[in-house]
Structures are given as C-alpha cells and as structure tokens.
C-alpha atoms as a PDB file:
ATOM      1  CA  UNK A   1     147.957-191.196 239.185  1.00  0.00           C
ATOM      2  CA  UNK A   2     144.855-191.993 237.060  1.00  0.00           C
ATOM      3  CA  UNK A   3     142.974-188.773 238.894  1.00  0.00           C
ATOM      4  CA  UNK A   4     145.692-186.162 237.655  1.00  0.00           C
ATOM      5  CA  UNK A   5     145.704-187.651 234.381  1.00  0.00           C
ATOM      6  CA  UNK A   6     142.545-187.331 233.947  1.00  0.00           C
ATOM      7  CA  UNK A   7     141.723-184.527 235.858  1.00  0.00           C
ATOM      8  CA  UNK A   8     144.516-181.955 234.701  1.00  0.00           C
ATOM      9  CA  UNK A   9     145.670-183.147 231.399  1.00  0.00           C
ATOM     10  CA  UNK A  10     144.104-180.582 228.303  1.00  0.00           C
ATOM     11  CA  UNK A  11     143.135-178.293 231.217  1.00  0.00           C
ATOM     12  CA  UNK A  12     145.351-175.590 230.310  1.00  0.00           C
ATOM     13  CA  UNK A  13     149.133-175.714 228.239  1.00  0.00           C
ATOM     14  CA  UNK A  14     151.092-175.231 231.684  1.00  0.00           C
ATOM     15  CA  UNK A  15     149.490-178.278 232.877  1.00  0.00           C
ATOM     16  CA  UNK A  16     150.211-180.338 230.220  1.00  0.00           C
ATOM     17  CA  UNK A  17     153.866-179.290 230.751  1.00  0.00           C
ATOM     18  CA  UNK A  18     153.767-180.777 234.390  1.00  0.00           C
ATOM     19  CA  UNK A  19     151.774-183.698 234.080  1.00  0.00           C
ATOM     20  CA  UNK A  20     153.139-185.530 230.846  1.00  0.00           C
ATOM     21  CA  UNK A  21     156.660-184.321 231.872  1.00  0.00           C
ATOM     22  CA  UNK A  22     158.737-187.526 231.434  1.00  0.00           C
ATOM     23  CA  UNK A  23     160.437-187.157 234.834  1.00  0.00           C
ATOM     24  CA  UNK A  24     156.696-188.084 236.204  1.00  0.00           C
ATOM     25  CA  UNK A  25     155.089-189.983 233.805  1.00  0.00           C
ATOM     26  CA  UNK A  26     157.927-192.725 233.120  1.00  0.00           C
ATOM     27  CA  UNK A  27     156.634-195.431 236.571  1.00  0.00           C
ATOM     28  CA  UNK A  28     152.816-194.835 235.105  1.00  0.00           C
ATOM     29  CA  UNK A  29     149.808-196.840 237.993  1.00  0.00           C
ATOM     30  CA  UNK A  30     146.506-197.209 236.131  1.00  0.00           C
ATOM     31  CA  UNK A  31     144.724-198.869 239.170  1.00  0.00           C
ATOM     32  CA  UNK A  32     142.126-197.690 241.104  1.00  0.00           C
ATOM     33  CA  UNK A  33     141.346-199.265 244.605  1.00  0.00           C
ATOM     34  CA  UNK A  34     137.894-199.626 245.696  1.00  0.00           C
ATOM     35  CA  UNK A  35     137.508-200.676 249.509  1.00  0.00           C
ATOM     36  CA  UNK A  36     134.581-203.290 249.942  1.00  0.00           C
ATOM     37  CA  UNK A  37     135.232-203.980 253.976  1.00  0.00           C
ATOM     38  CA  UNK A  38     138.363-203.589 255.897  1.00  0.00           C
ATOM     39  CA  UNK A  39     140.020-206.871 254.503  1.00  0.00           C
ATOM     40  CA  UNK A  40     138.353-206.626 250.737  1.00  0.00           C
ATOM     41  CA  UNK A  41     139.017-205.025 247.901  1.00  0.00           C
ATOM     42  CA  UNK A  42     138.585-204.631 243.806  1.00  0.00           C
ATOM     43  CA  UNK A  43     140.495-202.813 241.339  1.00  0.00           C
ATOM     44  CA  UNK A  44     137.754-200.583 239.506  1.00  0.00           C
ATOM     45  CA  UNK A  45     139.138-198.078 236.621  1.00  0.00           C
ATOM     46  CA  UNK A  46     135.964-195.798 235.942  1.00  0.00           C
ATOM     47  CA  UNK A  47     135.511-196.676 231.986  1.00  0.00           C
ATOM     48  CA  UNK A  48     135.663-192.695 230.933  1.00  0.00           C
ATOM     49  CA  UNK A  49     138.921-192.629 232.485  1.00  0.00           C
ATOM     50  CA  UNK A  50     139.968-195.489 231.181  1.00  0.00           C
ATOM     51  CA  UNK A  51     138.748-193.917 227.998  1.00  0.00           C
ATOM     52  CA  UNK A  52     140.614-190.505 228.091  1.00  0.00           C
ATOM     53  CA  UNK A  53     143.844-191.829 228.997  1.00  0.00           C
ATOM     54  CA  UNK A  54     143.979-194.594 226.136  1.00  0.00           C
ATOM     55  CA  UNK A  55     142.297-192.016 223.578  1.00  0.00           C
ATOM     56  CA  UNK A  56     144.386-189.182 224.495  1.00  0.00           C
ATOM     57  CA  UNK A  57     146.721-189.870 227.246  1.00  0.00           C
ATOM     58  CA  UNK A  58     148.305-192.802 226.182  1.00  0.00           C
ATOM     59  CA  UNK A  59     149.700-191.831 222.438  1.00  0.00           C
ATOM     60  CA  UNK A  60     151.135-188.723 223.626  1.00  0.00           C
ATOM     61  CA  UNK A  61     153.667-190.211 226.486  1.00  0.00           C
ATOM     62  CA  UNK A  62     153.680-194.202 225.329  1.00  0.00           C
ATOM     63  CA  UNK A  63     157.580-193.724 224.141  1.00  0.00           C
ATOM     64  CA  UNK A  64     158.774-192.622 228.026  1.00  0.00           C
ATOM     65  CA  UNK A  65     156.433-195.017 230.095  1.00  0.00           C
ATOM     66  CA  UNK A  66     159.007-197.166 231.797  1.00  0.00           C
ATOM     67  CA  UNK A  67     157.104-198.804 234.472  1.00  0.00           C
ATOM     68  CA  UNK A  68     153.675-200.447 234.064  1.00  0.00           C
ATOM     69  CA  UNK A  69     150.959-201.306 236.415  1.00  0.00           C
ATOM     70  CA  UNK A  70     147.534-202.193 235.244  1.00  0.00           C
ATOM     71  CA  UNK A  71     144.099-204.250 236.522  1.00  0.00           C
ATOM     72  CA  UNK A  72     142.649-206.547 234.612  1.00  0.00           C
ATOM     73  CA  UNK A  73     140.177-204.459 232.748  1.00  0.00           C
ATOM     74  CA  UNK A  74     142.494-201.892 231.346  1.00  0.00           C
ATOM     75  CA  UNK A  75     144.598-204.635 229.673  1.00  0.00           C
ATOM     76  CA  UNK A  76     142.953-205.081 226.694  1.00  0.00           C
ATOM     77  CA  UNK A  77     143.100-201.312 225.566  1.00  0.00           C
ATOM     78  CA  UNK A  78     146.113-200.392 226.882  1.00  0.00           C
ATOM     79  CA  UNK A  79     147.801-203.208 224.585  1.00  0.00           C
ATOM     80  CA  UNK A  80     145.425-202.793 222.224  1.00  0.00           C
ATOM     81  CA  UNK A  81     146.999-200.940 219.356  1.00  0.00           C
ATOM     82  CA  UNK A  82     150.611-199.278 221.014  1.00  0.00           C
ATOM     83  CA  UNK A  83     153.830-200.090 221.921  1.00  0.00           C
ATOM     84  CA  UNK A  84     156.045-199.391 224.518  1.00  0.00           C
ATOM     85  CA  UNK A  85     159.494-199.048 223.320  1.00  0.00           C
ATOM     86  CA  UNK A  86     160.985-198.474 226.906  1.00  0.00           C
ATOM     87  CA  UNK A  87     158.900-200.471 228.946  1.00  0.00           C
ATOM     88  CA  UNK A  88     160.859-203.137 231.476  1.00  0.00           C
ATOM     89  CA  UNK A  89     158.439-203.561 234.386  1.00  0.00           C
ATOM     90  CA  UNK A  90     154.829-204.370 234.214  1.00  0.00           C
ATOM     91  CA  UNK A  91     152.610-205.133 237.150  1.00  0.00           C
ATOM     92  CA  UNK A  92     148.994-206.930 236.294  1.00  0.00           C
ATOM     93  CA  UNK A  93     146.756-206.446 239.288  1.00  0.00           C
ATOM     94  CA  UNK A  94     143.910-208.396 240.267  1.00  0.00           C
ATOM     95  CA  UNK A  95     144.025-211.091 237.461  1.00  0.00           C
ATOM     96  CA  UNK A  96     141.612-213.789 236.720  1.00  0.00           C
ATOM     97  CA  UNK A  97     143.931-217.028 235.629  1.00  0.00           C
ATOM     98  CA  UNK A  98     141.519-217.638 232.476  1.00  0.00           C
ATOM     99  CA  UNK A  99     142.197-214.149 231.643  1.00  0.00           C
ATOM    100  CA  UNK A 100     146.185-214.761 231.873  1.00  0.00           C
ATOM    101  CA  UNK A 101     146.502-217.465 229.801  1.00  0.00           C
ATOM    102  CA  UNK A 102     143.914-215.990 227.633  1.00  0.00           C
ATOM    103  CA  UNK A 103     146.512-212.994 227.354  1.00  0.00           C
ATOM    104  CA  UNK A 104     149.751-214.324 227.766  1.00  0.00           C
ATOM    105  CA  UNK A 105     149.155-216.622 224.183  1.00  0.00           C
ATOM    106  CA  UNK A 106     146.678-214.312 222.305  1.00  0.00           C
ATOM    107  CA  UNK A 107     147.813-211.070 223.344  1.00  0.00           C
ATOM    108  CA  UNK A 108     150.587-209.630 220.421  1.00  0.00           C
ATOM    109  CA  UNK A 109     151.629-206.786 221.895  1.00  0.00           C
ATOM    110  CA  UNK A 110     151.816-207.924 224.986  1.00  0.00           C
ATOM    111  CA  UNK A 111     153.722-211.100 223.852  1.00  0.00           C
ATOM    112  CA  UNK A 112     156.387-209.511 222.696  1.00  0.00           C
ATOM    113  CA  UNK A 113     156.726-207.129 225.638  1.00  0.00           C
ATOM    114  CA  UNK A 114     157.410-210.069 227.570  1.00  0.00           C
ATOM    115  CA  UNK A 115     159.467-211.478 225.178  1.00  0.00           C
ATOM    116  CA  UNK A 116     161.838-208.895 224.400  1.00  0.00           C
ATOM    117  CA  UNK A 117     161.347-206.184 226.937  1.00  0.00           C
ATOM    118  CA  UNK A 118     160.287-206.996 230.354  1.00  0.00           C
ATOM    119  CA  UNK A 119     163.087-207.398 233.497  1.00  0.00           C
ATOM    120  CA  UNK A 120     160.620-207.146 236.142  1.00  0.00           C
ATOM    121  CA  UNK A 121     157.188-208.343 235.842  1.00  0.00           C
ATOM    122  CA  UNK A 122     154.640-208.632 238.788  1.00  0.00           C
ATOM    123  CA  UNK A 123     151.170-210.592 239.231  1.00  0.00           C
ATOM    124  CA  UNK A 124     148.354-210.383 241.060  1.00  0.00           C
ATOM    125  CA  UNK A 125     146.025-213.736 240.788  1.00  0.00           C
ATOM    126  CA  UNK A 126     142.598-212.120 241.907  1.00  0.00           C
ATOM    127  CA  UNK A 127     141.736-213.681 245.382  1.00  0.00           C
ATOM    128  CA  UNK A 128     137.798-215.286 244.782  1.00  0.00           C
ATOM    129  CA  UNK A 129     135.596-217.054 246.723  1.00  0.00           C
ATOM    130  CA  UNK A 130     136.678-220.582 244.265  1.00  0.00           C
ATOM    131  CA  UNK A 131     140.453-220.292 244.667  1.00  0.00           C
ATOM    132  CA  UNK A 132     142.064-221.418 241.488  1.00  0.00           C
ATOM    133  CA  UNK A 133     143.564-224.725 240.887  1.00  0.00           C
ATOM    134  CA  UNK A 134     147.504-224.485 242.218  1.00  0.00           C
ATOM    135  CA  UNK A 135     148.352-226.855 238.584  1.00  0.00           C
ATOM    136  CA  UNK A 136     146.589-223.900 236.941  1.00  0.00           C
ATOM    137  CA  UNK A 137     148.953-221.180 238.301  1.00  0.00           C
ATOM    138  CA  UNK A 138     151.803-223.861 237.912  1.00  0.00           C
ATOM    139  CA  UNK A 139     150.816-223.853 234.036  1.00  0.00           C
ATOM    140  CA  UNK A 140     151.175-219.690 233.989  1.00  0.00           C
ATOM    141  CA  UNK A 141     154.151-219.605 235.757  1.00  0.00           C
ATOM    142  CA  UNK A 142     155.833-222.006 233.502  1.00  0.00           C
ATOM    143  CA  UNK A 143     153.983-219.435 230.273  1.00  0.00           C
ATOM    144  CA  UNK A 144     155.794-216.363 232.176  1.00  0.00           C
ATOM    145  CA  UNK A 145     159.098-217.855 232.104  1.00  0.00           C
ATOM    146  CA  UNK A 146     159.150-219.719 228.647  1.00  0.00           C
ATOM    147  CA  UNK A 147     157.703-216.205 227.068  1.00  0.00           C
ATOM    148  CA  UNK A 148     159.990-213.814 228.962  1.00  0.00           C
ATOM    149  CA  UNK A 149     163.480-214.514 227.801  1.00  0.00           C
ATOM    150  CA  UNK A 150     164.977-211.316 229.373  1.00  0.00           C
ATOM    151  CA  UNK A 151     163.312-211.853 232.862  1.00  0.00           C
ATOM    152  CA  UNK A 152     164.987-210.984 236.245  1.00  0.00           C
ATOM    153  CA  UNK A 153     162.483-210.671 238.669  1.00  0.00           C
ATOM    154  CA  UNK A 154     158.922-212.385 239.603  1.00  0.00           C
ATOM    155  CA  UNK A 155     156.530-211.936 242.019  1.00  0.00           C
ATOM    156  CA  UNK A 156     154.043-214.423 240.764  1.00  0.00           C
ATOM    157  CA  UNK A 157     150.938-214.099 242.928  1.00  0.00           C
ATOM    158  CA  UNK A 158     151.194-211.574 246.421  1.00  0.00           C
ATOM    159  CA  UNK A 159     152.089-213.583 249.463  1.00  0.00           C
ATOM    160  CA  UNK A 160     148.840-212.069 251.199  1.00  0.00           C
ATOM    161  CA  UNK A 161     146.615-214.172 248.351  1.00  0.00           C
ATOM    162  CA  UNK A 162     147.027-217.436 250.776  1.00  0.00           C
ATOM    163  CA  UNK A 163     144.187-218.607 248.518  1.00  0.00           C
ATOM    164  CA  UNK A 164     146.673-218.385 245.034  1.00  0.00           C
ATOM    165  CA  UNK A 165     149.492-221.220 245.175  1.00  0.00           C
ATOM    166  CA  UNK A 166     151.842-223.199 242.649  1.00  0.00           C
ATOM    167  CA  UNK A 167     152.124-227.002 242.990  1.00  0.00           C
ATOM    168  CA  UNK A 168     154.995-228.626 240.648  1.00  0.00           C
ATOM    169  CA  UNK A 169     155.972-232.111 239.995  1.00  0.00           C
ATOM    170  CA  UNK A 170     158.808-233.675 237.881  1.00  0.00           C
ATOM    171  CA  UNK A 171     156.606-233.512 235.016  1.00  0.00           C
ATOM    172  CA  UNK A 172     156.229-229.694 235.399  1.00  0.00           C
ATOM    173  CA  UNK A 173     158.700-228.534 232.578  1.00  0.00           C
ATOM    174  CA  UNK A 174     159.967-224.923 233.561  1.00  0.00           C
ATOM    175  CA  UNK A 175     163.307-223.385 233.313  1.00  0.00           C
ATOM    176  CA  UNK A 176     165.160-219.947 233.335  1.00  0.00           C
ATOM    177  CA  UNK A 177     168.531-218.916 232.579  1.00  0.00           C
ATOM    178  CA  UNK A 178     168.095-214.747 233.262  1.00  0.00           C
ATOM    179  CA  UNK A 179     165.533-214.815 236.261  1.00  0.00           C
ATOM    180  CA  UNK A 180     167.662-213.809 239.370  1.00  0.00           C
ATOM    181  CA  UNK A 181     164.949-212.777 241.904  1.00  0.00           C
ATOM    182  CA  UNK A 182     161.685-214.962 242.762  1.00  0.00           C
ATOM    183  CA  UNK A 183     158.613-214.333 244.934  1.00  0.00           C
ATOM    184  CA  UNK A 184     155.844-216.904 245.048  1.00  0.00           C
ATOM    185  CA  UNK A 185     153.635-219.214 247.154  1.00  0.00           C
ATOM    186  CA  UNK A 186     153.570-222.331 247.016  1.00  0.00           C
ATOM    187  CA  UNK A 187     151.513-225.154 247.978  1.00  0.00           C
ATOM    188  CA  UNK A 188     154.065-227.775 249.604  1.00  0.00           C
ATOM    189  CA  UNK A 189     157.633-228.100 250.835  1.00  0.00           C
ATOM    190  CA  UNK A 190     158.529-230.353 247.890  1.00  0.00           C
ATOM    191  CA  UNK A 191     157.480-227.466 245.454  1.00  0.00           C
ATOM    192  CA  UNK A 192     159.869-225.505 247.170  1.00  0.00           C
ATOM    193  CA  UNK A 193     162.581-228.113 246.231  1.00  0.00           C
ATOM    194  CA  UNK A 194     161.336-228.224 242.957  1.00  0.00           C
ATOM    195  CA  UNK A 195     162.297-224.573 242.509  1.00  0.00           C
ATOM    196  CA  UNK A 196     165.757-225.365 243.805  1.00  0.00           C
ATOM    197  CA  UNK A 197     166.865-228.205 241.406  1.00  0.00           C
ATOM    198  CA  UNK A 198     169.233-225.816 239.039  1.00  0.00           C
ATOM    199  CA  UNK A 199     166.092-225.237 236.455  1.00  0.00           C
ATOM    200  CA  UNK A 200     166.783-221.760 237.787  1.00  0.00           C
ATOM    201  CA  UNK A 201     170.621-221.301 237.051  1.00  0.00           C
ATOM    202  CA  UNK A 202     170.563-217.656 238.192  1.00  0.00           C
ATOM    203  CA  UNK A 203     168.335-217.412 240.759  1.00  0.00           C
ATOM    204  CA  UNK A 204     169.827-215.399 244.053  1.00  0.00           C
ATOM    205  CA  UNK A 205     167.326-213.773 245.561  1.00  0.00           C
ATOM    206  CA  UNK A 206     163.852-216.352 246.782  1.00  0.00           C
ATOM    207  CA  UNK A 207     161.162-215.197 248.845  1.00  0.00           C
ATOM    208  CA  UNK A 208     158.775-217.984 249.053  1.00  0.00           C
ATOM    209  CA  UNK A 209     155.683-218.750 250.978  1.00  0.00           C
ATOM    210  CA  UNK A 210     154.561-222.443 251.632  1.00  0.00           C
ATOM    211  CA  UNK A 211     151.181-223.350 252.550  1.00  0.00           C
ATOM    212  CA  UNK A 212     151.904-226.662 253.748  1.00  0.00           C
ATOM    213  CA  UNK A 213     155.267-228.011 255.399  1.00  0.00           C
ATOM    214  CA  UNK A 214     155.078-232.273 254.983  1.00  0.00           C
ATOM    215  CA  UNK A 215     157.650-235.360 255.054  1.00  0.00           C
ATOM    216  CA  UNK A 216     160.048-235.026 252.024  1.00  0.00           C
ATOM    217  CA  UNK A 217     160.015-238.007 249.536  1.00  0.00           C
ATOM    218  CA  UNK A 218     163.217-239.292 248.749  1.00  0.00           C
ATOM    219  CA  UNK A 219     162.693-239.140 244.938  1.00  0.00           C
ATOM    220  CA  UNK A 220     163.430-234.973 244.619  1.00  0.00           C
ATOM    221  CA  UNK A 221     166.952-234.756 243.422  1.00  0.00           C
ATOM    222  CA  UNK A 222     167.684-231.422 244.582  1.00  0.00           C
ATOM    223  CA  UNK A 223     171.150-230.617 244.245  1.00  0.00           C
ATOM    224  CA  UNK A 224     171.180-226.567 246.186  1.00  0.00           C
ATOM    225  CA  UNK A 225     172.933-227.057 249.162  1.00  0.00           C
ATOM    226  CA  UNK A 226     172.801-223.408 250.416  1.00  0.00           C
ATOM    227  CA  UNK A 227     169.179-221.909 250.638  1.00  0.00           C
ATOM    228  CA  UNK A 228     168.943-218.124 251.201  1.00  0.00           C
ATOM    229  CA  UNK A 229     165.593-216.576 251.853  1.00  0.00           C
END
C-alpha cells in the first residue's frame, strides 16, 4: 500500500482519482516487511516514504482513513499533528514495550484515539533477543484497557511472539465493561483464570495462548463456569 502511495500519487490527476479514492484508501497499511532469514523479520518504512505520505499523503485523505496499521517508527509522525475523525481500528506493529508506554501516556493524539474512537485495536510486542518482562506487558495491557473506553476487540501481542507473555496476579487491577473479543498469551494457567474472574463482563470471544500449564492454587476465585475458546 505504501509503494502506490508513494509511487502514483501527484503522478498525473487520473491517478490521484484512483489512488486517494475513499473506497481504497479507508483500511490504510503503512508497514513495510523486510525478510532477514526465513523465520526473521523487521518492519522498515524507507524515511522518504514515510516523508511523502505524512507531508502530502496524509492531510489530503486523514478524514476517510478507517483502519490503521503502523510500525513503530511511523508512529510518531503519523500522530504527530492530525486527527482521524473516523478511525476505529489501529494495528501497531513491531513495538518496543518502552516505546508503548512511552506512547500510550504521552502521546495526545493518540490518547484520545483510544479513548474515544478505537473498537478494534491490535499489537505487536517486537520479538528481541531479551524478551520483555511478562509484568511489563501485564502493566500495558491493563494501560490499553483503562485508556480505551469504547474497546471491543484485542489482540495484545501475536500468538507466534512465544517470547511476549502477560503474567497477572490479584494485585493486577484491570477491568473492561465494552471489550467482547480477546487474543493474548499468557504466561501460566492461573493467568488464564485471572482473565475469567468477571473483570471482563462482556467478554465472548477468547483466544488465548499459555506458555506454561501448572497445578491451580486454590486461592483464584474464578467464578466462569463455561469457557469457550
């Protein structure tokens, strides 16, 4: 998607017309994959891309974007200065958790996105050598769903990131009364009950991914008796 933007966009008038029609440009992928080996990968915007769609791009079709997806370094300017008025899905790719939390209490415009726009939101904790700390991405998830009062779906860290996993205890203060649908790894079975004990009053829909399956404690007062995955 980036390509044609950049590519085709002040090329001629006809391709303006077919490029920024809103029919195409309203689910709008800013990522760029580049392969490192068969199982690696990094998202890797060239920075005069970048530059043309924020300068140019961007002001011209912000008011029709409806769907979001974005790496890490395109954040910052894509948020930068415009709203979206009829944004309700936005995927971060490739994340750094320093850089979430970074931009999930600093960020403005991207604050109140989340806070009164965004259904469906998607991240992507980048997978490093140093995995990050499973409290750490307990800490953003529990950001996500304070900030995002109109959330209805999460898929908080990609289920092939075995390296990127929540761990909750009763202290862990989290709650959601809009989020329906759920996606997430976790580190233990009892985090999976800790997902389950009605701090999610809507929830229908859970895929979940445990790294660990141990003895249950009988301290978790879970009170789901029906678990559909």
């Amino acid at each position: 998607m980036v390509d044609v933007l950049y590519s085709l966009v002040d090329v001629c008038q006809r391709f303006n017309e077919i490029v920024l029609n809103p029919f195409y440009i309203r689910n709008l992928d800013m990522t760029t994959v580049t392969m490192k080996s068969c199982f690696q990968f990094m998202y890797s915007i060239d920075n005069q891309v970048l530059n043309k769609i924020c300068e140019s791009i961007l002001p011209r079709i912000y008011q029709q974007v409806n769907e979001l997806t974005l790496e890490q370094s395109s954040v910052e300017r894509v948020f930068g200065t415009i709203n979206y008025p009829e944004l309700y899905s936005l995927s971060l790719r490739g994340c750094r958790e320093d850089f979430l939390v970074k931009y999930l209490t600093d960020n403005t415009i991207l604050r109140q996105l989340l806070t009164e726009q965004i259904t469906c939101l998607q991240i992507d904790i980048m997978n490093m050598t140093t995995p990050p700390l499973p409290r750490t991405l307990s800490t953003i998830f529990t950001l996500i769903l304070s900030l995002c009062k109109r959330l209805t779906e999460l898929n908080f860290c990609e289920s092939s990131h075995r390296l990127t996993s929540c761990t909750f205890d009763l202290s862990t203060n989290f709650m959601s009364s809009t989020l329906t649908t759920l996606e997430i790894t976790v580190e233990t079975f009892n985090d999976f009950l800790y997902l389950l004990d009605e701090r999610l009053k809507c929830l229908s829909t859970l895929k979940i991914h445990v790294d660990e399956i141990a003895p249950t404690p009988g301290t978790i007062d879970n009170t789901v008796s029906i678990i559909v995955s």
